[in-house]
Every structure is written in C-alpha cells, then in structure tokens.
Protein backbone atom coordinates (compact mmCIF):
# COMPACT_ATOMS: atom_id res chain seq x y z
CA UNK A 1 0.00 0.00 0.00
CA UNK A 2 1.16 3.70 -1.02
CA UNK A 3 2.57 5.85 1.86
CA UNK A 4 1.73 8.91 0.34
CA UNK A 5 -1.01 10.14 -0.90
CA UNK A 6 -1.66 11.34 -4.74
CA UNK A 7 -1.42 15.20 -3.14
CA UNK A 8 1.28 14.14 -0.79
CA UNK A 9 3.18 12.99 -3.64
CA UNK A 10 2.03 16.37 -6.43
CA UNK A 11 3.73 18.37 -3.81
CA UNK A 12 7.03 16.65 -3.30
CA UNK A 13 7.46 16.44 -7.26
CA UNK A 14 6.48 20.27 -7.29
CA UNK A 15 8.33 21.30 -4.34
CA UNK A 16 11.85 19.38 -5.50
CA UNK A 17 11.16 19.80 -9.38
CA UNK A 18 12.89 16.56 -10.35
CA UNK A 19 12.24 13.05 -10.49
CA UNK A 20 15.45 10.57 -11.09
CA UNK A 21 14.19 7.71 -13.55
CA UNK A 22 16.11 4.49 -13.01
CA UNK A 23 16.16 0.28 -13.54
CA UNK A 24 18.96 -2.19 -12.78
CA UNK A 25 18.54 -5.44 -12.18
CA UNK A 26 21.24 -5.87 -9.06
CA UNK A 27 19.33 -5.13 -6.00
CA UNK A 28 22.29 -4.25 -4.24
CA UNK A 29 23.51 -1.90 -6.72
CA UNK A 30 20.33 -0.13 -7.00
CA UNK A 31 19.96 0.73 -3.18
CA UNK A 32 23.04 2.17 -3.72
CA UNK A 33 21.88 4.35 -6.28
CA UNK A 34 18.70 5.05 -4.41
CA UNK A 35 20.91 6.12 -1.59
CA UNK A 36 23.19 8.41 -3.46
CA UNK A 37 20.00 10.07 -5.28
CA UNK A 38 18.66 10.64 -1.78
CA UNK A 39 22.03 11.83 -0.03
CA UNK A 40 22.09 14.37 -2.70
CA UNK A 41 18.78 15.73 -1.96
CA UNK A 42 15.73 13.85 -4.22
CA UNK A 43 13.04 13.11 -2.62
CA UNK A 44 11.26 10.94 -5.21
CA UNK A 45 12.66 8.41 -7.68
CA UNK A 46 10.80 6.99 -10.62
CA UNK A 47 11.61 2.50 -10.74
CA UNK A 48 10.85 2.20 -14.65
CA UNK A 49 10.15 -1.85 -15.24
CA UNK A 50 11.79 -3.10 -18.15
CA UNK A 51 13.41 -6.02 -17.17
CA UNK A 52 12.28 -9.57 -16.05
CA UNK A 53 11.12 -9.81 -12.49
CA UNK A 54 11.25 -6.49 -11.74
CA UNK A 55 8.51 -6.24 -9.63
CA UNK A 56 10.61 -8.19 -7.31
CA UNK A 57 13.55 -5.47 -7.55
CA UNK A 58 11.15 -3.01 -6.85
CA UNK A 59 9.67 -4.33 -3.45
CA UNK A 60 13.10 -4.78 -2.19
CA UNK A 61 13.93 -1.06 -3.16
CA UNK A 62 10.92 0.32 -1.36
CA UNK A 63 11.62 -2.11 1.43
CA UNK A 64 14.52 -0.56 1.67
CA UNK A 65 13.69 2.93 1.81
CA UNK A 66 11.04 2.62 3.80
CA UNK A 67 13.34 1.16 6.13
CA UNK A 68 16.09 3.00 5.65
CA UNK A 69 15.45 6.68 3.65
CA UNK A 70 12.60 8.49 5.34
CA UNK A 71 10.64 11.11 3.27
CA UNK A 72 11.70 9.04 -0.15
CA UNK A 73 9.11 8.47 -2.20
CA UNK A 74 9.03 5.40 -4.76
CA UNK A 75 7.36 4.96 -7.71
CA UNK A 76 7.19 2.80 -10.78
CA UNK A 77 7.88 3.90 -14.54
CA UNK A 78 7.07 2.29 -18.16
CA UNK A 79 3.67 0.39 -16.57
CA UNK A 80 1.70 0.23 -20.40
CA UNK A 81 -1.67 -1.99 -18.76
CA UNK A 82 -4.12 -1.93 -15.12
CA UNK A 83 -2.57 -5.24 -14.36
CA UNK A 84 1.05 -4.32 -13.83
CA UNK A 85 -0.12 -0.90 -12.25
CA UNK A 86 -2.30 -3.10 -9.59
CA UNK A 87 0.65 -5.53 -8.96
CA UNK A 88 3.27 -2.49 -8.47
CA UNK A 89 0.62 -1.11 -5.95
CA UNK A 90 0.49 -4.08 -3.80
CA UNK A 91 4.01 -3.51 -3.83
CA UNK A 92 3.90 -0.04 -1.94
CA UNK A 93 4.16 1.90 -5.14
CA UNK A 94 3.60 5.71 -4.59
CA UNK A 95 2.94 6.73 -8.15
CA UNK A 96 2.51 5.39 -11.40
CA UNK A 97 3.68 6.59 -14.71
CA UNK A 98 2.95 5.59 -18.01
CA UNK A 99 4.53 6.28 -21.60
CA UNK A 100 0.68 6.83 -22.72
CA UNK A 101 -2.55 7.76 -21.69
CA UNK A 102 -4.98 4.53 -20.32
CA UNK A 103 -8.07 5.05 -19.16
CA UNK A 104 -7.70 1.66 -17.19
CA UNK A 105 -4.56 2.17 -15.27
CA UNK A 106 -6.34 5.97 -14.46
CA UNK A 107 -9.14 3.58 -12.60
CA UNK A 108 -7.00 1.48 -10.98
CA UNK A 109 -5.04 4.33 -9.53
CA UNK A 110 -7.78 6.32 -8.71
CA UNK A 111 -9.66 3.66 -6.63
CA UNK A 112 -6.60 3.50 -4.85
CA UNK A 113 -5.98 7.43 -4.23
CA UNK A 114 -2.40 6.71 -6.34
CA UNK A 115 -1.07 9.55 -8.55
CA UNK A 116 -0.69 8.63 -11.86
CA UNK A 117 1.23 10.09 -14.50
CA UNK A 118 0.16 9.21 -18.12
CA UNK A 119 2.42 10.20 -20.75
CA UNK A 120 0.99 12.71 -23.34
CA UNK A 121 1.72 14.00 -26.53
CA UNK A 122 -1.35 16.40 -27.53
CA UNK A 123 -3.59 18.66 -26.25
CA UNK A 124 -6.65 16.83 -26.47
CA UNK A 125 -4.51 13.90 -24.63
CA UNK A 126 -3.53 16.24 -21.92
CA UNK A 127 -7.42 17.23 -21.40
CA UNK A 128 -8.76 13.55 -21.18
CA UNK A 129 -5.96 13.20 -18.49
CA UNK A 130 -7.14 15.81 -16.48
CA UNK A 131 -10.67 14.92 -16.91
CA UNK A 132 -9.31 11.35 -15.25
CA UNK A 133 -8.16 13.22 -12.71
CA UNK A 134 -4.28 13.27 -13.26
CA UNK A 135 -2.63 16.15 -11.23
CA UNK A 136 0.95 16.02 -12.98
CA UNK A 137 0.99 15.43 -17.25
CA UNK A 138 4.06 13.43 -18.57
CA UNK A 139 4.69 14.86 -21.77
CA UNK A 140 6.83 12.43 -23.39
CA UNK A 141 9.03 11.97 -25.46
CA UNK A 142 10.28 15.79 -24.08
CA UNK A 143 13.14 15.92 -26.78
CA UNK A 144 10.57 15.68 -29.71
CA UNK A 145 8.16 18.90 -28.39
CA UNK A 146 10.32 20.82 -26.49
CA UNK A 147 9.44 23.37 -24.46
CA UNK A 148 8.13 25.65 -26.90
CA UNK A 149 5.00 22.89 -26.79
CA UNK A 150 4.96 23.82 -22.92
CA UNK A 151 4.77 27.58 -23.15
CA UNK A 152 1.82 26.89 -25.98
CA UNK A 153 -0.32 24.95 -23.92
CA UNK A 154 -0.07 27.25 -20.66
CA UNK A 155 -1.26 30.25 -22.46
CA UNK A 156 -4.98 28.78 -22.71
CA UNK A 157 -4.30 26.20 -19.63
CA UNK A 158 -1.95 27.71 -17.11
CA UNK A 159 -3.59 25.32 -14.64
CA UNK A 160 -2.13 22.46 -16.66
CA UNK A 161 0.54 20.78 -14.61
CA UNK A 162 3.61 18.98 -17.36
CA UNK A 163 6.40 16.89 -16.47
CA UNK A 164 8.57 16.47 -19.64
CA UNK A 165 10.67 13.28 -19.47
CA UNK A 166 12.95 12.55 -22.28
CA UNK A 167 15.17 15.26 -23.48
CA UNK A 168 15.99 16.62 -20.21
CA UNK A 169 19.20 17.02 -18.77
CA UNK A 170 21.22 18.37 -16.53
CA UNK A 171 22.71 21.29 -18.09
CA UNK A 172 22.24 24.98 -16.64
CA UNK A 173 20.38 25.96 -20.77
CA UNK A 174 18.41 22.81 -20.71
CA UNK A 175 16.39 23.13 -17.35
CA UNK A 176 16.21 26.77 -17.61
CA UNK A 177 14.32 26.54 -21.04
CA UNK A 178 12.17 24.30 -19.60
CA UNK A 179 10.97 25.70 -16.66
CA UNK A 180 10.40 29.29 -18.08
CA UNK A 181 8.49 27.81 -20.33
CA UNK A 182 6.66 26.36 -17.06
CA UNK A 183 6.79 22.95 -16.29
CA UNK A 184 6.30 21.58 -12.76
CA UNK A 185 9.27 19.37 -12.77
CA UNK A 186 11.49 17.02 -14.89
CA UNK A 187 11.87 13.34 -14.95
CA UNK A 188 15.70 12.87 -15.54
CA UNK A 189 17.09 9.14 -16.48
CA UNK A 190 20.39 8.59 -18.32
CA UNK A 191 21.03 12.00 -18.40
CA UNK A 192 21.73 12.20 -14.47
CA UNK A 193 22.24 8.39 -13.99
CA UNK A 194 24.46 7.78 -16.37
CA UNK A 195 25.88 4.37 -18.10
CA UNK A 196 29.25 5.14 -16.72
CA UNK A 197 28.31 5.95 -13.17
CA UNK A 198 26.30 2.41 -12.91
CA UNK A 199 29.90 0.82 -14.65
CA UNK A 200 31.98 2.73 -12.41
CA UNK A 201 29.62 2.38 -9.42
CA UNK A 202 30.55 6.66 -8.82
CA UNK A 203 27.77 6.90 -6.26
CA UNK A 204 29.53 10.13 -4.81
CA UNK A 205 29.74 11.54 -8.32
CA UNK A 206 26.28 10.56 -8.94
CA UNK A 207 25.40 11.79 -5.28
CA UNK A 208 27.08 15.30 -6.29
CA UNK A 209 25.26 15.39 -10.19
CA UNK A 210 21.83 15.69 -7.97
CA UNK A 211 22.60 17.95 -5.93
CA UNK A 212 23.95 19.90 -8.51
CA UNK A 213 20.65 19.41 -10.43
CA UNK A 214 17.99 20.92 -7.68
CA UNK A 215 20.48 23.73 -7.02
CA UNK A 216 20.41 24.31 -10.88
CA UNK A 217 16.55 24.08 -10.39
CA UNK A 218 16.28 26.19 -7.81
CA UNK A 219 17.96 29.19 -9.43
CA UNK A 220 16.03 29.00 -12.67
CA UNK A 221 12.86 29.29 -10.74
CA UNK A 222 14.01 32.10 -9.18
C-alpha cells in the first residue's frame, strides 16, 4: 500500500522539481543508487520496469527505503496496462507513470488514491488526463516537443501541470528553457544516472550530479 497520498506525492514532485528515472537489475547496486539520489537531496525516484522480475527489484527497493530513507518516495515507470499498475501497488508503489494515456490504469489508480502520470503528446490527450483526474501530465518523449510545446499549452491552460521526461538534462540551458516555459518538474534518467556511473559504481559523483541538479533548479525558478 502507497505511503503517500496522490497530493502528498504532487507536492514533493512540485516542491523538488525533479524526479530521477532508473532500472537495474542488481538489488544491491540499486539501493546504492537510491541512496546516493537521496544523499544528494531527491526526494522521489521513478523504478521504470523493463526487465524480467522487476517487480521483485522493486519491493526490495521500497523495502529498503522505507526502512532506511525516510521522506523518499518510490514509484514505478514504463507500466503500459491496469494489471502491472495493480501488482506495483500491492508492492507499496507511490505513483505510477505511463509512456501513454490509459483510461484503465487511471481507474485502478484512482480507486486507490495513487497519482498517476500518463504520458501525453497532444492537447486533447492532456485534457482527457485531467478529466481522469491526473494532477501532474508526462509529456513524453520531451526531446521531440520541447518546451516551446509547454509555453503553448499554458497560455490557454496555465492550470495544466507537465512533467517532460525525455530530453531533459542536466545542463544549466536545458532546465532553464524548460521551466520558463513552465513545467512543474522534470523526470531525468540517463542524463543524471548515467551508463558510466552504474559501470563505475561513482555513487559520490552521482550523489554530487543531484545535488547539482535541484540547485540548478532552484535558481532558474528564481
């Protein structure tokens, strides 16, 4: 069961502005990473499931946590059917994101009081969401609209809450273009955990890239 509530959760991913997207099979290695990500200030981090058994990767992670990281919220990424979202629930999931909009997982989350984040790549899209009840849009893939697509869609709907994943990284120009063009917050992946920190296990390097990052987004809001 979710320790946070959907608002509980909104607020966190507004307050911090960034959610770290990861997946690795090694348990051990990804507490590690979940540590790091939390030493260095997040206070959310998005499991995506794309390997085999990784709902059982994912329990241990939030056991862990739980346990362990107090205030750190855990969540599960690249859920495409009602099923998976249900199972990652039982789990302790906190939020659920998916790479596009389904009316089913929207039910099963909202029975359950679970935010859910449905990825979105049009304005009509982004308007059934809401009418579903999402509080935080994913557009995805970021890279391909940009945030030009943002700053469009506020004009008519500045209650529209977006959180462009894909695209993002952790340069000063990057997150500064995106949130003046008003998003909520970013989901980061490869960009801030990269291929060579999980080779090189750098978990102070990848401790220091997050802080960096909510520093970064800190002074853009400003």
């Amino acid at each position: 069961m979710a320790q946070y509530s959907r608002i509980e959760v909104a607020n966190v991913m507004k307050e911090t502005g960034m959610v770290p997207l990861f997946y690795h099979p090694d348990i051990e290695l990804g507490k590690k990473v979940l540590k790091a990500c939390y030493d260095g200030g997040a206070r959310l981090m998005e499991f995506t499931s794309r390997g085999d058994f990784a709902f059982e990767i994912f329990g241990e992670l939030n056991k862990y946590a739980i346990a362990e990281l107090p205030g750190m919220i855990l969540g599960v990424g690249s859920i495409t059917d009602a099923g998976a979202a249900s199972l990652y629930m039982q789990l302790g999931a906190n939020f659920i994101v998916t790479p596009s909009l389904r009316e089913d997982i929207a039910i099963a989350c909202n029975r359950r009081k679970v935010l859910w984040s449905p990825g979105c790549g049009s304005l009509t899209e982004i308007n059934r969401a809401e009418e579903l009840g999402c509080e935080i849009v994913k557009l995805f893939p970021g890279s391909t609209y940009g945030p030009g697509f943002v700053k469009a869609i506020k004009g008519p709907q500045p209650w529209t809450s977006v959180m462009p994943t894909g695209g993002v990284s952790t340069e000063t120009s990057n997150l500064k273009g995106w949130f003046e063009a008003g998003v909520t917050c970013v989901g980061m992946g490869s960009q801030l955990i990269s291929k060579d920190v999980l080779a090189n296990k750098d978990y102070k390097g990848l401790e220091k890239a997050v802080r960096e990052a909510l520093e970064t987004i800190k002074t853009v809001r400003k």
